[in-house]
PDB file of N, CA and C in Angstrom:
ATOM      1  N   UNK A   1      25.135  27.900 -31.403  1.00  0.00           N
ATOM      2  CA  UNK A   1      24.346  26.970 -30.637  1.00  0.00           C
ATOM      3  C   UNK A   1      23.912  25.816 -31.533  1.00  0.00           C
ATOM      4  N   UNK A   2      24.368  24.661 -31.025  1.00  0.00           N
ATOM      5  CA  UNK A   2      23.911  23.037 -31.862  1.00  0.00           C
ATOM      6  C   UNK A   2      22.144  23.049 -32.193  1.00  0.00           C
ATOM      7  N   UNK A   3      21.745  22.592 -33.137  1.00  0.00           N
ATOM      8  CA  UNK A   3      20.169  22.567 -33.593  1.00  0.00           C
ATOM      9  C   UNK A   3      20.093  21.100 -32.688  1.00  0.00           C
ATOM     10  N   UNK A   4      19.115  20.999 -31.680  1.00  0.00           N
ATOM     11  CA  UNK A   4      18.363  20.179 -31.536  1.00  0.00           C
ATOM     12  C   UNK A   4      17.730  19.130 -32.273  1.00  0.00           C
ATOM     13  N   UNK A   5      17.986  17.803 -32.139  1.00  0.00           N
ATOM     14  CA  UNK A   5      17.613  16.964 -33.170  1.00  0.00           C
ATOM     15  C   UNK A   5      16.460  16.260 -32.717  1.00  0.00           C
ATOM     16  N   UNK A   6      15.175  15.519 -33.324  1.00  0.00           N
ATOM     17  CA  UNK A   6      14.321  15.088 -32.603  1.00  0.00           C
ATOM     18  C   UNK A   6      13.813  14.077 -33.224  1.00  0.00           C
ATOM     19  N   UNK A   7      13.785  12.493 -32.508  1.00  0.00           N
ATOM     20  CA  UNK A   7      13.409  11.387 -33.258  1.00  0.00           C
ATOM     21  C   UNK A   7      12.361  10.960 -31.951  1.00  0.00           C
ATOM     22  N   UNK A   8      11.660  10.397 -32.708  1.00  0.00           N
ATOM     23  CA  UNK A   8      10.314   8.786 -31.935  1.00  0.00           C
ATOM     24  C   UNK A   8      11.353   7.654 -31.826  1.00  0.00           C
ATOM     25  N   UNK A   9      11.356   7.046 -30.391  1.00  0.00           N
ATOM     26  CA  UNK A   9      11.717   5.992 -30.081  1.00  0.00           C
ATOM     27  C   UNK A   9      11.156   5.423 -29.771  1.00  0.00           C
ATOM     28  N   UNK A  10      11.249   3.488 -29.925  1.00  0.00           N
ATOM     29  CA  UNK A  10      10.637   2.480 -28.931  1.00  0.00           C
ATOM     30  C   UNK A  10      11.043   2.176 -28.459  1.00  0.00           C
ATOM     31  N   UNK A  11      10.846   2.397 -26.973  1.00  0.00           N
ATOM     32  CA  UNK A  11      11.525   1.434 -25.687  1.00  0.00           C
ATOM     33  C   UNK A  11      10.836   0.717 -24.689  1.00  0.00           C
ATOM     34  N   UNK A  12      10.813  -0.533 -24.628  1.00  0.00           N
ATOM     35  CA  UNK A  12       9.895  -1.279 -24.053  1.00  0.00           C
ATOM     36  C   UNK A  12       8.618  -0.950 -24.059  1.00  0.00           C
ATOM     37  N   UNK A  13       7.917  -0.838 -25.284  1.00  0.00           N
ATOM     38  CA  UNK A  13       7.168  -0.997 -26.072  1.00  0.00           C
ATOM     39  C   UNK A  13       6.368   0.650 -25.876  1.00  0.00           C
ATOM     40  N   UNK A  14       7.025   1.611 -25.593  1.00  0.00           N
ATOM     41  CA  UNK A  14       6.738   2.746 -25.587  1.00  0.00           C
ATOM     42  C   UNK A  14       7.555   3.703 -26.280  1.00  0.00           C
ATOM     43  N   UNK A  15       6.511   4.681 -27.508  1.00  0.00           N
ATOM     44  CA  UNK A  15       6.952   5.593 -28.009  1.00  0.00           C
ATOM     45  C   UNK A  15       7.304   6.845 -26.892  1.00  0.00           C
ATOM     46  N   UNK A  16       8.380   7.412 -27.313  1.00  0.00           N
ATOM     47  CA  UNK A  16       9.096   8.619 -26.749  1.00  0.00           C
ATOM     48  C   UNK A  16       9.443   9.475 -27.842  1.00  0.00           C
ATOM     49  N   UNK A  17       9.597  10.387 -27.469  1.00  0.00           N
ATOM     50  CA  UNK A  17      10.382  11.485 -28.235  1.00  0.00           C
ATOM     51  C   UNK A  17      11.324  12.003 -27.716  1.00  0.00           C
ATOM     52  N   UNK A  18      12.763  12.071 -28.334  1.00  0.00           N
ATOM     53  CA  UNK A  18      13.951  12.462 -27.859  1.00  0.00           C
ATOM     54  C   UNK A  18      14.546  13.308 -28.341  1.00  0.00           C
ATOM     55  N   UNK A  19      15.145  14.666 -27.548  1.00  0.00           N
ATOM     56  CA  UNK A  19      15.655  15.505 -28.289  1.00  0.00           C
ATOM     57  C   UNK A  19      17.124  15.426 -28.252  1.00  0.00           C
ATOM     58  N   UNK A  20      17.855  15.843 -29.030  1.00  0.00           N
ATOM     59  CA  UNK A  20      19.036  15.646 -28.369  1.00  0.00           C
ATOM     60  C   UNK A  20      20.227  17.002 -29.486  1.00  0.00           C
ATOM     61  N   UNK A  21      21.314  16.935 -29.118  1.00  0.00           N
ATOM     62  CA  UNK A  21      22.172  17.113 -30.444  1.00  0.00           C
ATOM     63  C   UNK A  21      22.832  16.085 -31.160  1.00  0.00           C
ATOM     64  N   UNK A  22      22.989  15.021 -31.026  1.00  0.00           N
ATOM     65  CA  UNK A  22      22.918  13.735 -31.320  1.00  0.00           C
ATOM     66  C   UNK A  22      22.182  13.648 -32.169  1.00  0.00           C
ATOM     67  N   UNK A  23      22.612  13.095 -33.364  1.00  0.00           N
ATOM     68  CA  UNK A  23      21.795  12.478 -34.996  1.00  0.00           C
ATOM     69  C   UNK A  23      20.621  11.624 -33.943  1.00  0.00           C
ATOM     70  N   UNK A  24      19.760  11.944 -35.085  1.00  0.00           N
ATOM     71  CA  UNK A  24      18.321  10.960 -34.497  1.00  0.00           C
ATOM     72  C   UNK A  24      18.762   9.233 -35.047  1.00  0.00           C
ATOM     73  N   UNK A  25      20.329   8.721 -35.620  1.00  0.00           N
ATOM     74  CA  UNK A  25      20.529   7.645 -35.675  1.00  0.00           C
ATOM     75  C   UNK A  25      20.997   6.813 -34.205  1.00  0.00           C
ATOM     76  N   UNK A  26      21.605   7.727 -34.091  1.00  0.00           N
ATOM     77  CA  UNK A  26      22.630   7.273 -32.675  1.00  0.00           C
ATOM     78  C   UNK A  26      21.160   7.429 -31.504  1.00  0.00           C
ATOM     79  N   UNK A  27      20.454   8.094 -31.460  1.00  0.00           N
ATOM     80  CA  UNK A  27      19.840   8.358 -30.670  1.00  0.00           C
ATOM     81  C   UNK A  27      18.779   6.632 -30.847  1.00  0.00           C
ATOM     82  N   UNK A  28      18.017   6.198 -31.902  1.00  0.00           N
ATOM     83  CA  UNK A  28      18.011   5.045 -32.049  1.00  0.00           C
ATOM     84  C   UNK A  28      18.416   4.265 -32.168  1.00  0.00           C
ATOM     85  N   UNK A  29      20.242   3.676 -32.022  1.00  0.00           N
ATOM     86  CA  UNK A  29      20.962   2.978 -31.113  1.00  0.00           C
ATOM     87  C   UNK A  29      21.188   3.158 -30.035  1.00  0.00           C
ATOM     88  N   UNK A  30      20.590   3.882 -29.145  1.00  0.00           N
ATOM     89  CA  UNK A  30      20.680   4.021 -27.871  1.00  0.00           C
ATOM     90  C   UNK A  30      19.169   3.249 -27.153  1.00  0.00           C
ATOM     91  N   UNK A  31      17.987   3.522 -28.455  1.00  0.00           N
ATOM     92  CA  UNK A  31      16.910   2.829 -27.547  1.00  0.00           C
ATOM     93  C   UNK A  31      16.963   1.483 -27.615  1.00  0.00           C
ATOM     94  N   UNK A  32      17.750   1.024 -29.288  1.00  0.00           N
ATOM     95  CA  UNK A  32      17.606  -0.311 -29.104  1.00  0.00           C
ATOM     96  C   UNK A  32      18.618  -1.142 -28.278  1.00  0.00           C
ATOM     97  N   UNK A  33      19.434  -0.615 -27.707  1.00  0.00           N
ATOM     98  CA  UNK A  33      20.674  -0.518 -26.716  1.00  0.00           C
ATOM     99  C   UNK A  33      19.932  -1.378 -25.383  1.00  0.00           C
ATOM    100  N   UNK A  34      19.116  -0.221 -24.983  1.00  0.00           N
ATOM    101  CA  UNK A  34      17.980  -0.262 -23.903  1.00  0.00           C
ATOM    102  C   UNK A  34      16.900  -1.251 -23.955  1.00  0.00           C
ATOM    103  N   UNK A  35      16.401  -1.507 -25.614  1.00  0.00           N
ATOM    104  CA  UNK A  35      15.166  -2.857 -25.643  1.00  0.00           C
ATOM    105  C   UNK A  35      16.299  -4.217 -25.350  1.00  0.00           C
ATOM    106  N   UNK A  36      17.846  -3.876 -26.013  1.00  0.00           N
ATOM    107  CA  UNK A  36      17.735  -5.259 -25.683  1.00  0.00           C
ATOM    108  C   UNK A  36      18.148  -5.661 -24.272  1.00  0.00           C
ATOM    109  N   UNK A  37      19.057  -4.813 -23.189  1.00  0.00           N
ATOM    110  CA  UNK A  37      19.023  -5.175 -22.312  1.00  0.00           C
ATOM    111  C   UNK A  37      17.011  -5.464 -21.224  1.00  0.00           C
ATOM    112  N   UNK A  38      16.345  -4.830 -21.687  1.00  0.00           N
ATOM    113  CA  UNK A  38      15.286  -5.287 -21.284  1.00  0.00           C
ATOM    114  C   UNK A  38      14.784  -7.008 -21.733  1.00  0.00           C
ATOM    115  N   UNK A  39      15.050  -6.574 -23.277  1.00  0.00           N
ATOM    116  CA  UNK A  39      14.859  -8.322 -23.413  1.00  0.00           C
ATOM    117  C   UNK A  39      15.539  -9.447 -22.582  1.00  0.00           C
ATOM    118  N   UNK A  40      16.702  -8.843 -22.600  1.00  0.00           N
ATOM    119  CA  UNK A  40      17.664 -10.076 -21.624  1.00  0.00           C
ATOM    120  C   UNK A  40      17.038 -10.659 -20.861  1.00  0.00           C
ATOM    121  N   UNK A  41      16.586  -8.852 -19.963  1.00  0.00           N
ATOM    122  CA  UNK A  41      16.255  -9.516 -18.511  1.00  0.00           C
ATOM    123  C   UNK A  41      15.010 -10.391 -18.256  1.00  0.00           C
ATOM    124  N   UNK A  42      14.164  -9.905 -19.914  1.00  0.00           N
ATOM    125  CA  UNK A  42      12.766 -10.229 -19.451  1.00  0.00           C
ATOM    126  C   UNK A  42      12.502 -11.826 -19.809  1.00  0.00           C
ATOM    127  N   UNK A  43      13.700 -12.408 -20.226  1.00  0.00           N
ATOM    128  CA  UNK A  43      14.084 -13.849 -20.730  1.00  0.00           C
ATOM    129  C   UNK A  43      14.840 -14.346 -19.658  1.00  0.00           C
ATOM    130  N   UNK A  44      14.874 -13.614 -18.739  1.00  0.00           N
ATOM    131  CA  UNK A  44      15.252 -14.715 -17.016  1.00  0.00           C
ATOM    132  C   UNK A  44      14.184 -14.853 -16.520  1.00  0.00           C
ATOM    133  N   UNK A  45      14.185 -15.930 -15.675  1.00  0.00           N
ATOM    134  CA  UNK A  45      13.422 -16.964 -15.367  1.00  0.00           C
ATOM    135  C   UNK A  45      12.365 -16.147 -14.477  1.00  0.00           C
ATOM    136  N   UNK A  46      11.420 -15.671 -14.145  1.00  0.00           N
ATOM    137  CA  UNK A  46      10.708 -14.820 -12.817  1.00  0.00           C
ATOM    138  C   UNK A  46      10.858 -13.693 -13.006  1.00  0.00           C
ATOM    139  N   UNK A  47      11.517 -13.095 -13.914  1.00  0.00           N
ATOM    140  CA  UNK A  47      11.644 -11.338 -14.251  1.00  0.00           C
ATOM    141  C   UNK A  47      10.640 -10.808 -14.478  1.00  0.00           C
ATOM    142  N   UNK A  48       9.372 -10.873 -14.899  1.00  0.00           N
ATOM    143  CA  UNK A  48       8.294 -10.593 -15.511  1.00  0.00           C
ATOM    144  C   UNK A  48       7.026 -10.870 -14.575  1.00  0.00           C
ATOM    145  N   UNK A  49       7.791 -11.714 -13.501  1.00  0.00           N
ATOM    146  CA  UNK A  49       6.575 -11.974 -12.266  1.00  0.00           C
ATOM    147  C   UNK A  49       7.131 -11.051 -11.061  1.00  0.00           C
ATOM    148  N   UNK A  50       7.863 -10.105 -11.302  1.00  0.00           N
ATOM    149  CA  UNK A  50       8.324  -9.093  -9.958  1.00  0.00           C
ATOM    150  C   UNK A  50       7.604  -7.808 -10.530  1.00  0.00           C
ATOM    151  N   UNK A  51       7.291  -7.174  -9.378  1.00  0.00           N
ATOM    152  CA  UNK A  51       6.439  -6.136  -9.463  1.00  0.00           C
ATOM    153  C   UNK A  51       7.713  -5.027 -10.526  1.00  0.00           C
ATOM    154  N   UNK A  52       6.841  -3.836 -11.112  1.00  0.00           N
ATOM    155  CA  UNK A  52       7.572  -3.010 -11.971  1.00  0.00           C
ATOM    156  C   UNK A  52       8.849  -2.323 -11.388  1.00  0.00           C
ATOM    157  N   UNK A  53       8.672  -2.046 -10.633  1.00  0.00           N
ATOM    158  CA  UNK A  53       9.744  -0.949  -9.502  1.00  0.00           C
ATOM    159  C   UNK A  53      10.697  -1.912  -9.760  1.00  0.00           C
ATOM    160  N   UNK A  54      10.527  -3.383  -8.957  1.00  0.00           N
ATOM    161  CA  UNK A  54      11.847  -4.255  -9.128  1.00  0.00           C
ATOM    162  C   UNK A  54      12.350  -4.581 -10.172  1.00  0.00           C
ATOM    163  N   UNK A  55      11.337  -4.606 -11.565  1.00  0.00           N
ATOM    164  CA  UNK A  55      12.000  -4.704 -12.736  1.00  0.00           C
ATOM    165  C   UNK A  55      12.702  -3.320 -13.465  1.00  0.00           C
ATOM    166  N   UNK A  56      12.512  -2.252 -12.730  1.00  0.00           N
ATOM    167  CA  UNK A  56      13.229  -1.092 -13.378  1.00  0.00           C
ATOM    168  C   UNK A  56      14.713  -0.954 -12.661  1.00  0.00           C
ATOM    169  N   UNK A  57      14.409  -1.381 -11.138  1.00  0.00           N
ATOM    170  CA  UNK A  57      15.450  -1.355 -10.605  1.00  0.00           C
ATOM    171  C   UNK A  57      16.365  -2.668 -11.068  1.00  0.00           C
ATOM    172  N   UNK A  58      16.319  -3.394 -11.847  1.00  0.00           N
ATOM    173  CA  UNK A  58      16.824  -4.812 -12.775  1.00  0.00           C
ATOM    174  C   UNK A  58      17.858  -3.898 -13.539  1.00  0.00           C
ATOM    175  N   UNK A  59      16.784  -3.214 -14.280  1.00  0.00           N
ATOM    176  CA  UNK A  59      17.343  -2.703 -15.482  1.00  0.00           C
ATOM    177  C   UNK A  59      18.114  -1.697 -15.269  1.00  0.00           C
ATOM    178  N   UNK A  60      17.858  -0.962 -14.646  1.00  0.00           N
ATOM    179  CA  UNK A  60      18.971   0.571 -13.861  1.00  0.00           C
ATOM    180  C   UNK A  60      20.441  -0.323 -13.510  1.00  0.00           C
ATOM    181  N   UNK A  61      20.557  -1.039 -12.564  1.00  0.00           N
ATOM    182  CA  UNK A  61      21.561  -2.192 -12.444  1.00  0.00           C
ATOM    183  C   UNK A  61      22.392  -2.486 -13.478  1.00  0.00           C
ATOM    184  N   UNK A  62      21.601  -3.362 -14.314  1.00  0.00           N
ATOM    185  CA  UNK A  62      22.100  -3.628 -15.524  1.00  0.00           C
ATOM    186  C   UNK A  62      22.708  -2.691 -16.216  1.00  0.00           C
ATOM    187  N   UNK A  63      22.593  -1.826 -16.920  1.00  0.00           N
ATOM    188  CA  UNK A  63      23.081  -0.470 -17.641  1.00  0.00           C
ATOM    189  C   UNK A  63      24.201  -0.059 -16.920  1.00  0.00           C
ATOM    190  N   UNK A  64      23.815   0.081 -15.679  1.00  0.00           N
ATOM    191  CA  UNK A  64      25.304   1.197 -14.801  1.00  0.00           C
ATOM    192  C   UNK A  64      26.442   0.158 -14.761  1.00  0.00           C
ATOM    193  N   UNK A  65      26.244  -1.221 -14.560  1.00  0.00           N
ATOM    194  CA  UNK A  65      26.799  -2.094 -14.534  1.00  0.00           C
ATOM    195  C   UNK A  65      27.709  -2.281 -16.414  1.00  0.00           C
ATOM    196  N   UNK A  66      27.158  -2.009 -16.835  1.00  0.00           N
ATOM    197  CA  UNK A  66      27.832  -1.785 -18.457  1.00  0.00           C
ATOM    198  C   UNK A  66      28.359  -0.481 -18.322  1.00  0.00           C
ATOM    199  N   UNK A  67      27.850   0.600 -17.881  1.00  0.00           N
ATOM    200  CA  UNK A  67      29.159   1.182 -18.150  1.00  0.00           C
ATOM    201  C   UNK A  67      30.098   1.465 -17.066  1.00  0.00           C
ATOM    202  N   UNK A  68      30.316   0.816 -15.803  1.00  0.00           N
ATOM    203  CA  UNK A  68      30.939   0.756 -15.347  1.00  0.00           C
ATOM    204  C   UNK A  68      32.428  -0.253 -15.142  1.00  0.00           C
ATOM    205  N   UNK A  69      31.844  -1.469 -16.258  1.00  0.00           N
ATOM    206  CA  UNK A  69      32.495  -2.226 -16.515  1.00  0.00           C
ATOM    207  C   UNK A  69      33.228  -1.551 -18.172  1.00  0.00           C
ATOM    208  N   UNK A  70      32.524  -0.751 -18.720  1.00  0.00           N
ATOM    209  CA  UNK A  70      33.149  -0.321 -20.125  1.00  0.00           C
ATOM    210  C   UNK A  70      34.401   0.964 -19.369  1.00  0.00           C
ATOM    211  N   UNK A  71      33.872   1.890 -18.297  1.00  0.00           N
ATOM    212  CA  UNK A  71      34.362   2.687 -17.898  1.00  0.00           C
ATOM    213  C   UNK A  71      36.170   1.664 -17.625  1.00  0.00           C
ATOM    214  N   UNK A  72      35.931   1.153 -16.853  1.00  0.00           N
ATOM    215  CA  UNK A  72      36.999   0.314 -16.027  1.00  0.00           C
ATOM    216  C   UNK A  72      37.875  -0.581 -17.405  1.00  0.00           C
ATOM    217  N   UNK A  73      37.451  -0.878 -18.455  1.00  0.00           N
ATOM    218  CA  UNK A  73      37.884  -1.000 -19.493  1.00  0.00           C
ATOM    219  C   UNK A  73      38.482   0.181 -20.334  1.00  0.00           C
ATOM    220  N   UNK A  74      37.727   1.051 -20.553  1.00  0.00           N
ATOM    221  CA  UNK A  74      38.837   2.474 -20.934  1.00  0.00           C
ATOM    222  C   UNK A  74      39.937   2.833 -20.262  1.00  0.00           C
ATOM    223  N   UNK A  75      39.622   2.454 -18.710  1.00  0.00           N
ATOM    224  CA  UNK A  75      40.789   2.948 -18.210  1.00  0.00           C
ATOM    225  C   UNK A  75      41.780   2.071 -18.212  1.00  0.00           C
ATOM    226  N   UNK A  76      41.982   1.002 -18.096  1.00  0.00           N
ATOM    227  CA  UNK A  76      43.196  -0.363 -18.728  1.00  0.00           C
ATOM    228  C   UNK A  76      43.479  -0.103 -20.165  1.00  0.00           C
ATOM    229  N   UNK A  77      43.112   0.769 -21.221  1.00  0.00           N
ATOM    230  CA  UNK A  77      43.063   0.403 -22.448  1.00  0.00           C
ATOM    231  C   UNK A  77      43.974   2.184 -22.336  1.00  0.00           C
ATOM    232  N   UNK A  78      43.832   3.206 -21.760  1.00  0.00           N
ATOM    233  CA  UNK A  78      44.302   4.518 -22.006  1.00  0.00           C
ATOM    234  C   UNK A  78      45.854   3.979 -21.147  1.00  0.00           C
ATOM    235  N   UNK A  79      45.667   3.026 -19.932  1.00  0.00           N
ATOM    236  CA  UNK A  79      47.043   3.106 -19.333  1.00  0.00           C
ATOM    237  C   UNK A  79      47.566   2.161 -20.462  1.00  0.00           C
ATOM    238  N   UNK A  80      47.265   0.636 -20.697  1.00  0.00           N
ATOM    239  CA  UNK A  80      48.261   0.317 -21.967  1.00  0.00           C
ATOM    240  C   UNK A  80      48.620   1.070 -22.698  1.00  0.00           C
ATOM    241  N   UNK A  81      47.677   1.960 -23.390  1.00  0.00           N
ATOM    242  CA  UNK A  81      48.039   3.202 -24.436  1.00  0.00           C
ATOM    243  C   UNK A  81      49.218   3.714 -23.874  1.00  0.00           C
ATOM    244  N   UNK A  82      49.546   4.316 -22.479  1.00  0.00           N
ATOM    245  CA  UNK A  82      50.612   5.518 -22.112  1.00  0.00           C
ATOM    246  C   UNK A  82      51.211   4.562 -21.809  1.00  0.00           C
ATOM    247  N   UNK A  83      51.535   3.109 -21.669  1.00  0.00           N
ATOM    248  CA  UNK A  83      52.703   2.387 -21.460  1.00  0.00           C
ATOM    249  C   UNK A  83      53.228   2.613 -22.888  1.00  0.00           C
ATOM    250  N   UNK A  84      52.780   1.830 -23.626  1.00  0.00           N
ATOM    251  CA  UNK A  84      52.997   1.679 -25.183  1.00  0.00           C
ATOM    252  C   UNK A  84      53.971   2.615 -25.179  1.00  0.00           C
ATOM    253  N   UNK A  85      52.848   4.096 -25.431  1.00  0.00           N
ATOM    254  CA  UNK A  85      53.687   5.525 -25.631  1.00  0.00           C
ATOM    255  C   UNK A  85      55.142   5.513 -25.537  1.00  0.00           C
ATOM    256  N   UNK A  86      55.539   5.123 -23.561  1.00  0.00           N
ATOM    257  CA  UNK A  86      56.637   5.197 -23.024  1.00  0.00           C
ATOM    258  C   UNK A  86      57.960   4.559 -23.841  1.00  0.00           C
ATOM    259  N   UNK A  87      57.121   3.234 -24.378  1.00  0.00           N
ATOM    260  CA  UNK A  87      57.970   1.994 -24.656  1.00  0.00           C
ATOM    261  C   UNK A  87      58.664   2.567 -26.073  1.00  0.00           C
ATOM    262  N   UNK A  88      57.567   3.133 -26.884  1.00  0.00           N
ATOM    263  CA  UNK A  88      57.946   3.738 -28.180  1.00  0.00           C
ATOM    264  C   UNK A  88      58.762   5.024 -28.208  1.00  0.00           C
ATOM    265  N   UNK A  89      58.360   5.382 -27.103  1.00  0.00           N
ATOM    266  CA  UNK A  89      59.597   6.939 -26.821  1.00  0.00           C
ATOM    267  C   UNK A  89      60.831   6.221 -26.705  1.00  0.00           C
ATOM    268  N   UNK A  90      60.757   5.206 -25.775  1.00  0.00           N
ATOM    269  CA  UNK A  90      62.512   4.549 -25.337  1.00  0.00           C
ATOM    270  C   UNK A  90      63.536   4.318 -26.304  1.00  0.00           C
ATOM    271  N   UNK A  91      62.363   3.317 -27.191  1.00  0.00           N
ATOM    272  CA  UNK A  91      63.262   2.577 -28.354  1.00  0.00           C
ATOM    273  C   UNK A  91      63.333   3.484 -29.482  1.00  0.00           C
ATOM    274  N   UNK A  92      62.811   4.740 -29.314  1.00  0.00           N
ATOM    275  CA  UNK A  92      63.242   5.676 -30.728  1.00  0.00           C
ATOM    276  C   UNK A  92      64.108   6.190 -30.153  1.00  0.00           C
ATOM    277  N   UNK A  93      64.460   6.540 -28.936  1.00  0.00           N
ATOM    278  CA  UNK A  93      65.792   6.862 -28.409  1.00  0.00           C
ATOM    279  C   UNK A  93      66.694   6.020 -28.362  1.00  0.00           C
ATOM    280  N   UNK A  94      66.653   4.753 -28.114  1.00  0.00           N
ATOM    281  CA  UNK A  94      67.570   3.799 -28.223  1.00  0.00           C
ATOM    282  C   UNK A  94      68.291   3.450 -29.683  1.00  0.00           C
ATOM    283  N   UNK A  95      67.195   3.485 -30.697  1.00  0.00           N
ATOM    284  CA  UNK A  95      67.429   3.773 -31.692  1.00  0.00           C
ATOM    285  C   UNK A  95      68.329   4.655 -32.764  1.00  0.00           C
ATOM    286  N   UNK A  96      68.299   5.766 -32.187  1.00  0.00           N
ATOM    287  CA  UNK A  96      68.986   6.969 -32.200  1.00  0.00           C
ATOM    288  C   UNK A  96      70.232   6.976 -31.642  1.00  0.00           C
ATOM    289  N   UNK A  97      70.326   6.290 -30.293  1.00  0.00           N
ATOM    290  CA  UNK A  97      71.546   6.407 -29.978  1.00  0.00           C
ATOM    291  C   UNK A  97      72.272   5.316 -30.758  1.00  0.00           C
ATOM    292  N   UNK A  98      72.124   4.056 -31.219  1.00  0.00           N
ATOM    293  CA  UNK A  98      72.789   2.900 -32.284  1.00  0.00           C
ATOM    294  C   UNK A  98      72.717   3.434 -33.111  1.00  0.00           C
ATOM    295  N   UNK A  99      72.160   4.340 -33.363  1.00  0.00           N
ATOM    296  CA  UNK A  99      72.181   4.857 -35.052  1.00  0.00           C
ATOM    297  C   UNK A  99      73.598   5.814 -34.914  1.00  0.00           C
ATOM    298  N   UNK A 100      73.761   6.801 -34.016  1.00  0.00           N
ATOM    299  CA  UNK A 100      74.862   7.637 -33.714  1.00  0.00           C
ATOM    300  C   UNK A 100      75.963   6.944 -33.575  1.00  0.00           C
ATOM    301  N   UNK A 101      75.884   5.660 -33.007  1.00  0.00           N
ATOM    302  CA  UNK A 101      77.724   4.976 -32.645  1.00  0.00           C
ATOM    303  C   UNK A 101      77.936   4.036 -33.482  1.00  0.00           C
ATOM    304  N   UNK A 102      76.612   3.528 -34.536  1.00  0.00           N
ATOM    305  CA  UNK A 102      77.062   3.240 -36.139  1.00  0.00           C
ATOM    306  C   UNK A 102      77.958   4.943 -36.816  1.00  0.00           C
ATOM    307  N   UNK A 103      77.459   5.126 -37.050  1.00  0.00           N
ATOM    308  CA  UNK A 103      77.871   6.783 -37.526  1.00  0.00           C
ATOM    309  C   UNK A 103      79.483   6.845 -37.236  1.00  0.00           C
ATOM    310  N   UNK A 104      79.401   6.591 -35.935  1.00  0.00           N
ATOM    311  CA  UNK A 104      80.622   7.067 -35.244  1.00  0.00           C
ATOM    312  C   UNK A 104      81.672   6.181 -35.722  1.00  0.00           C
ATOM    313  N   UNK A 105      81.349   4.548 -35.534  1.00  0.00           N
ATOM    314  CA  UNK A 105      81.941   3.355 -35.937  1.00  0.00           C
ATOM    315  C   UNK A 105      82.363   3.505 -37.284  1.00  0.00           C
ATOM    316  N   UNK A 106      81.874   4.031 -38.154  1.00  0.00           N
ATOM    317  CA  UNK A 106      81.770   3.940 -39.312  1.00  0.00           C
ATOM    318  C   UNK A 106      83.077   4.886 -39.955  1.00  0.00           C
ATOM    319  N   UNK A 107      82.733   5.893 -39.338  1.00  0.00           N
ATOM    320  CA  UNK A 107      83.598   7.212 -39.519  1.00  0.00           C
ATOM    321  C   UNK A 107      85.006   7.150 -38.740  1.00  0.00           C
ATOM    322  N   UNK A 108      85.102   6.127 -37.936  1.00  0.00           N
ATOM    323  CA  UNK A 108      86.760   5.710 -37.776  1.00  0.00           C
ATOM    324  C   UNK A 108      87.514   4.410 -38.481  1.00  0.00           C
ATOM    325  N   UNK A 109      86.483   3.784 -39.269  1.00  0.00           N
ATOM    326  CA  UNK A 109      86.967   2.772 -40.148  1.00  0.00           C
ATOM    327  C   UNK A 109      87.923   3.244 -41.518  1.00  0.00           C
TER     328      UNK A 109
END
């Protein structure tokens, strides 16, 4: 069983404590992950004059919206990957086969 790791975070201007199995480093790139999309938002114009609910619901938005756009990016980046793959399987076969009818060429000269 993983040991539980446990760091103090600040996130929008509140200490937390987080447990995690996750190094207590990563775990504080994750809050400052979180301050700065808060900063973003709180540097648009009227963000800071909407009641809290609407500014959490800002920020919930924001986040799912990153990784849904990172998600949708892995997945273009794993299918290039298995194109690639394909392309590199072909031409080591193609390869192989010019390499064999050199061979062959060679051996009736």
């Amino acid at each position: 069983m993983e040991e539980k790791n446990y760091t103090e975070v600040l996130i929008n201007g509140n200490v937390y404590t987080l447990g995690g199995a996750e190094d207590p480093e990563y775990l504080q790139k994750v809050a400052a992950y979180i301050n700065e999309k808060v900063a973003v938002l709180k540097a648009q114009p009227g963000f800071t004059r909407q009641n809290k609910d609407y500014q959490e619901v800002m920020i919930y938005l924001n986040l799912a919206d990153d990784y849904f756009k990172t998600l949708q990016e892995v997945m273009m980046l794993r299918a290039q990957k298995d194109e690639m793959e394909k392309e590199i399987y072909s031409l080591k076969h193609e390869l192989i086969s010019l390499q064999m009818k050199q061979e062959a060429a060679q051996k009736e000269d």
